[in-house]
PDB file of N, CA and C in Angstrom:
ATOM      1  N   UNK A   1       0.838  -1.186   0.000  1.00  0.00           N
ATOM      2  CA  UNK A   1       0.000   0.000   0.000  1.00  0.00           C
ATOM      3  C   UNK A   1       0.884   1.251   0.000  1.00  0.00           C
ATOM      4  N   UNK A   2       0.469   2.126  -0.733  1.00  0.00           N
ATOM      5  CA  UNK A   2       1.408   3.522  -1.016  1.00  0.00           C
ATOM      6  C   UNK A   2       0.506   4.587   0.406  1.00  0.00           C
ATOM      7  N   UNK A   3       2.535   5.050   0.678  1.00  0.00           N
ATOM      8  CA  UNK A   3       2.229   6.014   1.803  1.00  0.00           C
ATOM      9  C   UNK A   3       1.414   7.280   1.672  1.00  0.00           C
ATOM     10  N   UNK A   4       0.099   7.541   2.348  1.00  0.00           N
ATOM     11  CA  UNK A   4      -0.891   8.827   1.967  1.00  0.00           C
ATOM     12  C   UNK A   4      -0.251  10.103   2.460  1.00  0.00           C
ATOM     13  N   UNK A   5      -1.085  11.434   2.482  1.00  0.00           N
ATOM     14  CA  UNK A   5      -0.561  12.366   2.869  1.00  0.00           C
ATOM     15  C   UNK A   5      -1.904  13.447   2.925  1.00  0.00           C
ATOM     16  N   UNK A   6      -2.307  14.070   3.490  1.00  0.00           N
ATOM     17  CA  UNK A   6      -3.463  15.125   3.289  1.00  0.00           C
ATOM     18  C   UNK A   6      -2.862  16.278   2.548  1.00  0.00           C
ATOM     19  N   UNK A   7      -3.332  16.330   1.026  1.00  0.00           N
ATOM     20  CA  UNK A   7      -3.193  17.223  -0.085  1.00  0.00           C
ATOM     21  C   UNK A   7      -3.544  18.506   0.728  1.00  0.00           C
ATOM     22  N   UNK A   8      -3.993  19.700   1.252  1.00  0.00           N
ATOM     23  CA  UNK A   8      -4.079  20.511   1.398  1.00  0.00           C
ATOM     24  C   UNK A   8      -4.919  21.711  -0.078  1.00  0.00           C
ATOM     25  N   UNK A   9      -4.320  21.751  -0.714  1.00  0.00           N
ATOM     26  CA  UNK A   9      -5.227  22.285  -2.079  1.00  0.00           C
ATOM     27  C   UNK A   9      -6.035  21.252  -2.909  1.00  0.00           C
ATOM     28  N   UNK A  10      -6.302  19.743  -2.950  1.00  0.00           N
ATOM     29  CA  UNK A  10      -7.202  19.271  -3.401  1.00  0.00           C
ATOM     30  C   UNK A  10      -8.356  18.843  -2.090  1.00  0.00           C
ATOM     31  N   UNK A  11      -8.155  19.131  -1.183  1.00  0.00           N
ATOM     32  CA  UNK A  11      -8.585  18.642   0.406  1.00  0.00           C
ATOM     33  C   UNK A  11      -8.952  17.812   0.475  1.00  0.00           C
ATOM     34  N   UNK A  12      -8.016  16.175   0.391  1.00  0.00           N
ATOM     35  CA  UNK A  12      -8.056  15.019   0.751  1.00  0.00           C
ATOM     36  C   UNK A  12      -6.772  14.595   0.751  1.00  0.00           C
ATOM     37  N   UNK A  13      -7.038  12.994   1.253  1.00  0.00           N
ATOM     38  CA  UNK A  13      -5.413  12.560   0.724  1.00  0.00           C
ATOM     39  C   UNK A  13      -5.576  11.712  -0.213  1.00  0.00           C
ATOM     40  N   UNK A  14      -4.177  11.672  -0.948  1.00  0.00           N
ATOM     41  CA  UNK A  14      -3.548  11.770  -1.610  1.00  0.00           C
ATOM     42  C   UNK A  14      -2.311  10.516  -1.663  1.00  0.00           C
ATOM     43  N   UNK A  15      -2.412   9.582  -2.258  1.00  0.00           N
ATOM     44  CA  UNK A  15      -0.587   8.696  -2.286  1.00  0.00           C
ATOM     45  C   UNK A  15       0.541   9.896  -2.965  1.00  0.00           C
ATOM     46  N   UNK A  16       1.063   9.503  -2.243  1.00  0.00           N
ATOM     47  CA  UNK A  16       2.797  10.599  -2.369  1.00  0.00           C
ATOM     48  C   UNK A  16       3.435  10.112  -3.304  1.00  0.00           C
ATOM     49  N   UNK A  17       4.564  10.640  -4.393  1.00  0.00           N
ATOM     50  CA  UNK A  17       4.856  10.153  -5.382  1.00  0.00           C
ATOM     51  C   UNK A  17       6.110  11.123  -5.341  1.00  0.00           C
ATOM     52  N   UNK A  18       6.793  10.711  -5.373  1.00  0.00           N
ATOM     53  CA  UNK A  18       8.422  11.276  -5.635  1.00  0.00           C
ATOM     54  C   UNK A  18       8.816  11.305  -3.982  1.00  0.00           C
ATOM     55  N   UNK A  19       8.450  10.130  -3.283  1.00  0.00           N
ATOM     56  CA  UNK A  19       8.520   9.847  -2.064  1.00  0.00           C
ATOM     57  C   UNK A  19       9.881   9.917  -1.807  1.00  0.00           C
ATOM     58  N   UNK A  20      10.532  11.179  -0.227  1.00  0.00           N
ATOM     59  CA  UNK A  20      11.976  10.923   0.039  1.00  0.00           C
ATOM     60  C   UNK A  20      11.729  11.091   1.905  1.00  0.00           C
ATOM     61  N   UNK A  21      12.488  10.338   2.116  1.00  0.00           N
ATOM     62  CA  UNK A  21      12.744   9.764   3.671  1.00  0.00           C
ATOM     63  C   UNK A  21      13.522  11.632   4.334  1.00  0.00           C
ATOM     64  N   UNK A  22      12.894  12.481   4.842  1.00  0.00           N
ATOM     65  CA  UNK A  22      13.520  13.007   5.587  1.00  0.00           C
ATOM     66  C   UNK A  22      13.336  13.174   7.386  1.00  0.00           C
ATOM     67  N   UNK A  23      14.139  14.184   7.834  1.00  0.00           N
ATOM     68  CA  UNK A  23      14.242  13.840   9.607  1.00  0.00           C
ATOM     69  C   UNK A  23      14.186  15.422   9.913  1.00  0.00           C
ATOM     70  N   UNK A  24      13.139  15.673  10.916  1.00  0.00           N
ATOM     71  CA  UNK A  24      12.910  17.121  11.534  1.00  0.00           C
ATOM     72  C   UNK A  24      14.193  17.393  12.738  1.00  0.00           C
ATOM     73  N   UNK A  25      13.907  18.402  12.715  1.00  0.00           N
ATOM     74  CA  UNK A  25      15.049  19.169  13.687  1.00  0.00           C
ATOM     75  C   UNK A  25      14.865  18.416  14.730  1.00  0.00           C
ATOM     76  N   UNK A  26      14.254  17.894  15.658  1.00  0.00           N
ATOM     77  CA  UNK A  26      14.311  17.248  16.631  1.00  0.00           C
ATOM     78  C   UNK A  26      14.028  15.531  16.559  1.00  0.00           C
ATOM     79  N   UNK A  27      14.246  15.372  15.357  1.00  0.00           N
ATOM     80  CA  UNK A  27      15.222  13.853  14.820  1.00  0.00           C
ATOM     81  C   UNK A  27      14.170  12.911  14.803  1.00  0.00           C
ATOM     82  N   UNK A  28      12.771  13.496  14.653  1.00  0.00           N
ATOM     83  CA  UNK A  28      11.557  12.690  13.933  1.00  0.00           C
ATOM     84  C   UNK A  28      11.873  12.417  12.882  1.00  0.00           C
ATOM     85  N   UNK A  29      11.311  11.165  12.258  1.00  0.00           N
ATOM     86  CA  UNK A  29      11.254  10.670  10.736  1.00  0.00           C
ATOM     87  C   UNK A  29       9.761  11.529  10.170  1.00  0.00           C
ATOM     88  N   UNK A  30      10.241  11.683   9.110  1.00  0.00           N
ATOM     89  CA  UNK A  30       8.830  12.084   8.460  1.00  0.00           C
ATOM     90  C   UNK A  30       9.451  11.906   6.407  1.00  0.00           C
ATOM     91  N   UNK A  31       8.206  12.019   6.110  1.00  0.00           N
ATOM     92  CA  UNK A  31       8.112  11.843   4.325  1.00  0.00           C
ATOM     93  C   UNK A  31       7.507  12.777   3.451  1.00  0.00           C
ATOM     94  N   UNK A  32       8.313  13.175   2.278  1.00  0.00           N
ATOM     95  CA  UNK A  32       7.847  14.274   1.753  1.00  0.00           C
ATOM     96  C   UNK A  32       7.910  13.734   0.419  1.00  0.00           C
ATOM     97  N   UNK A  33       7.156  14.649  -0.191  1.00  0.00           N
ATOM     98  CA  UNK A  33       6.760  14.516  -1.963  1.00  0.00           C
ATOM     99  C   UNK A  33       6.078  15.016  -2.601  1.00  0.00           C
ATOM    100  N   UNK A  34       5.488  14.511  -3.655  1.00  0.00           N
ATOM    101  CA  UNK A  34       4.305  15.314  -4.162  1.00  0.00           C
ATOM    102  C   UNK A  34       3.004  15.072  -4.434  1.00  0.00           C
ATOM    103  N   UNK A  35       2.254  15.956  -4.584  1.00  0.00           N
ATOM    104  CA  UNK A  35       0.528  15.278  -4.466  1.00  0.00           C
ATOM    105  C   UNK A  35       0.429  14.446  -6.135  1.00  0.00           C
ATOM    106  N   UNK A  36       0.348  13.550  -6.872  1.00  0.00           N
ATOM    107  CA  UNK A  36      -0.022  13.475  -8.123  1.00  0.00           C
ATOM    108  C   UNK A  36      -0.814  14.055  -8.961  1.00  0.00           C
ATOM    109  N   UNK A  37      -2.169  14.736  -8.290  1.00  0.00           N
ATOM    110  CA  UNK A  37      -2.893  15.097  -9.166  1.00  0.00           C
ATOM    111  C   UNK A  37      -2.760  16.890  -9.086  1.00  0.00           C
ATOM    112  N   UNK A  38      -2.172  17.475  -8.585  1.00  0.00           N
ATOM    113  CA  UNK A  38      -1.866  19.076  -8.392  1.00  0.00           C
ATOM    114  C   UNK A  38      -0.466  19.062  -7.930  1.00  0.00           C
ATOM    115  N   UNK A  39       0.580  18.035  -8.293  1.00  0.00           N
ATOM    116  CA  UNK A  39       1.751  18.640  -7.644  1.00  0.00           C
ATOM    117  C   UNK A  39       1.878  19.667  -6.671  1.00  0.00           C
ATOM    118  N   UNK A  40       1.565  19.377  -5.675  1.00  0.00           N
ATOM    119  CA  UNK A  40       1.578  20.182  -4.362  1.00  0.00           C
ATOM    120  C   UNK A  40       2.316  19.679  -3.851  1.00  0.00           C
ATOM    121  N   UNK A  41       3.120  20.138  -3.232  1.00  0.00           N
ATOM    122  CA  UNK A  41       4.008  19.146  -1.700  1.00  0.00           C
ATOM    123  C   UNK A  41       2.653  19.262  -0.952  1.00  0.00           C
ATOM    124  N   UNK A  42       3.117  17.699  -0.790  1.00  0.00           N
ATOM    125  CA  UNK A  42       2.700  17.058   0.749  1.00  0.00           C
ATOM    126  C   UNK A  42       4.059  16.972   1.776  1.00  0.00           C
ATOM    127  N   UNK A  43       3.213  16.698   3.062  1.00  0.00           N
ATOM    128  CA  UNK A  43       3.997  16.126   4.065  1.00  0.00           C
ATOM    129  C   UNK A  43       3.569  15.362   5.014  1.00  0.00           C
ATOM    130  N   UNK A  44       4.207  14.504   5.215  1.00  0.00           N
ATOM    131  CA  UNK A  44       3.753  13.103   6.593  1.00  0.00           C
ATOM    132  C   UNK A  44       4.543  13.241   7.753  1.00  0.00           C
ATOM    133  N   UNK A  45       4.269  13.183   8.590  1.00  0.00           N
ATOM    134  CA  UNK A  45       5.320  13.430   9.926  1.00  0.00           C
ATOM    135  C   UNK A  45       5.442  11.354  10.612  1.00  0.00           C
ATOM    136  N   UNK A  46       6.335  10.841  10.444  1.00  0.00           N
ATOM    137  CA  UNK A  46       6.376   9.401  10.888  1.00  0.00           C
ATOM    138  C   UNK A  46       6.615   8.455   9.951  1.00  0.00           C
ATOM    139  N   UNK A  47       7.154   7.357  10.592  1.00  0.00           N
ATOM    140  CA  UNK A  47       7.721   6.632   9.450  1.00  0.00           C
ATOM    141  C   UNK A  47       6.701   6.266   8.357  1.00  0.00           C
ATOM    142  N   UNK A  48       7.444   5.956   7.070  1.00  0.00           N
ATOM    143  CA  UNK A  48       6.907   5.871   5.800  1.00  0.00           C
ATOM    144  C   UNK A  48       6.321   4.297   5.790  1.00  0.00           C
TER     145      UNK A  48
END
C-alpha cells in the first residue's frame, strides 16, 4: 500500500509520489513529496 498524505489544495489525501525519507530538527522521521494530481508538496510526519 502507497504512503498517503493530506493534499491541502485538493482537500483530501492523496498517495505521495516522488517519495523521500527526511528527519525534523528534533530527529523525527517524516516523508515528503508530491501530491499526483496538483503537484503540491505534501507532508507526513512518521515513518513511511
Amino acid at each position: 500500500m502507497a504512503t498517503q498524505a493530506y493534499c491541502f489544495k485538493c482537500r483530501t489525501k492523496r498517495n505521495i509520489t516522488n517519495m523521500r525519507a527526511t528527519k525534523l530538527k528534533n530527529g523525527r522521521p517524516a516523508t515528503q513529496g508530491t501530491c499526483p494530481v496538483c503537484s503540491t508538496k505534501v507532508f507526513r510526519i512518521g515513518k513511511a
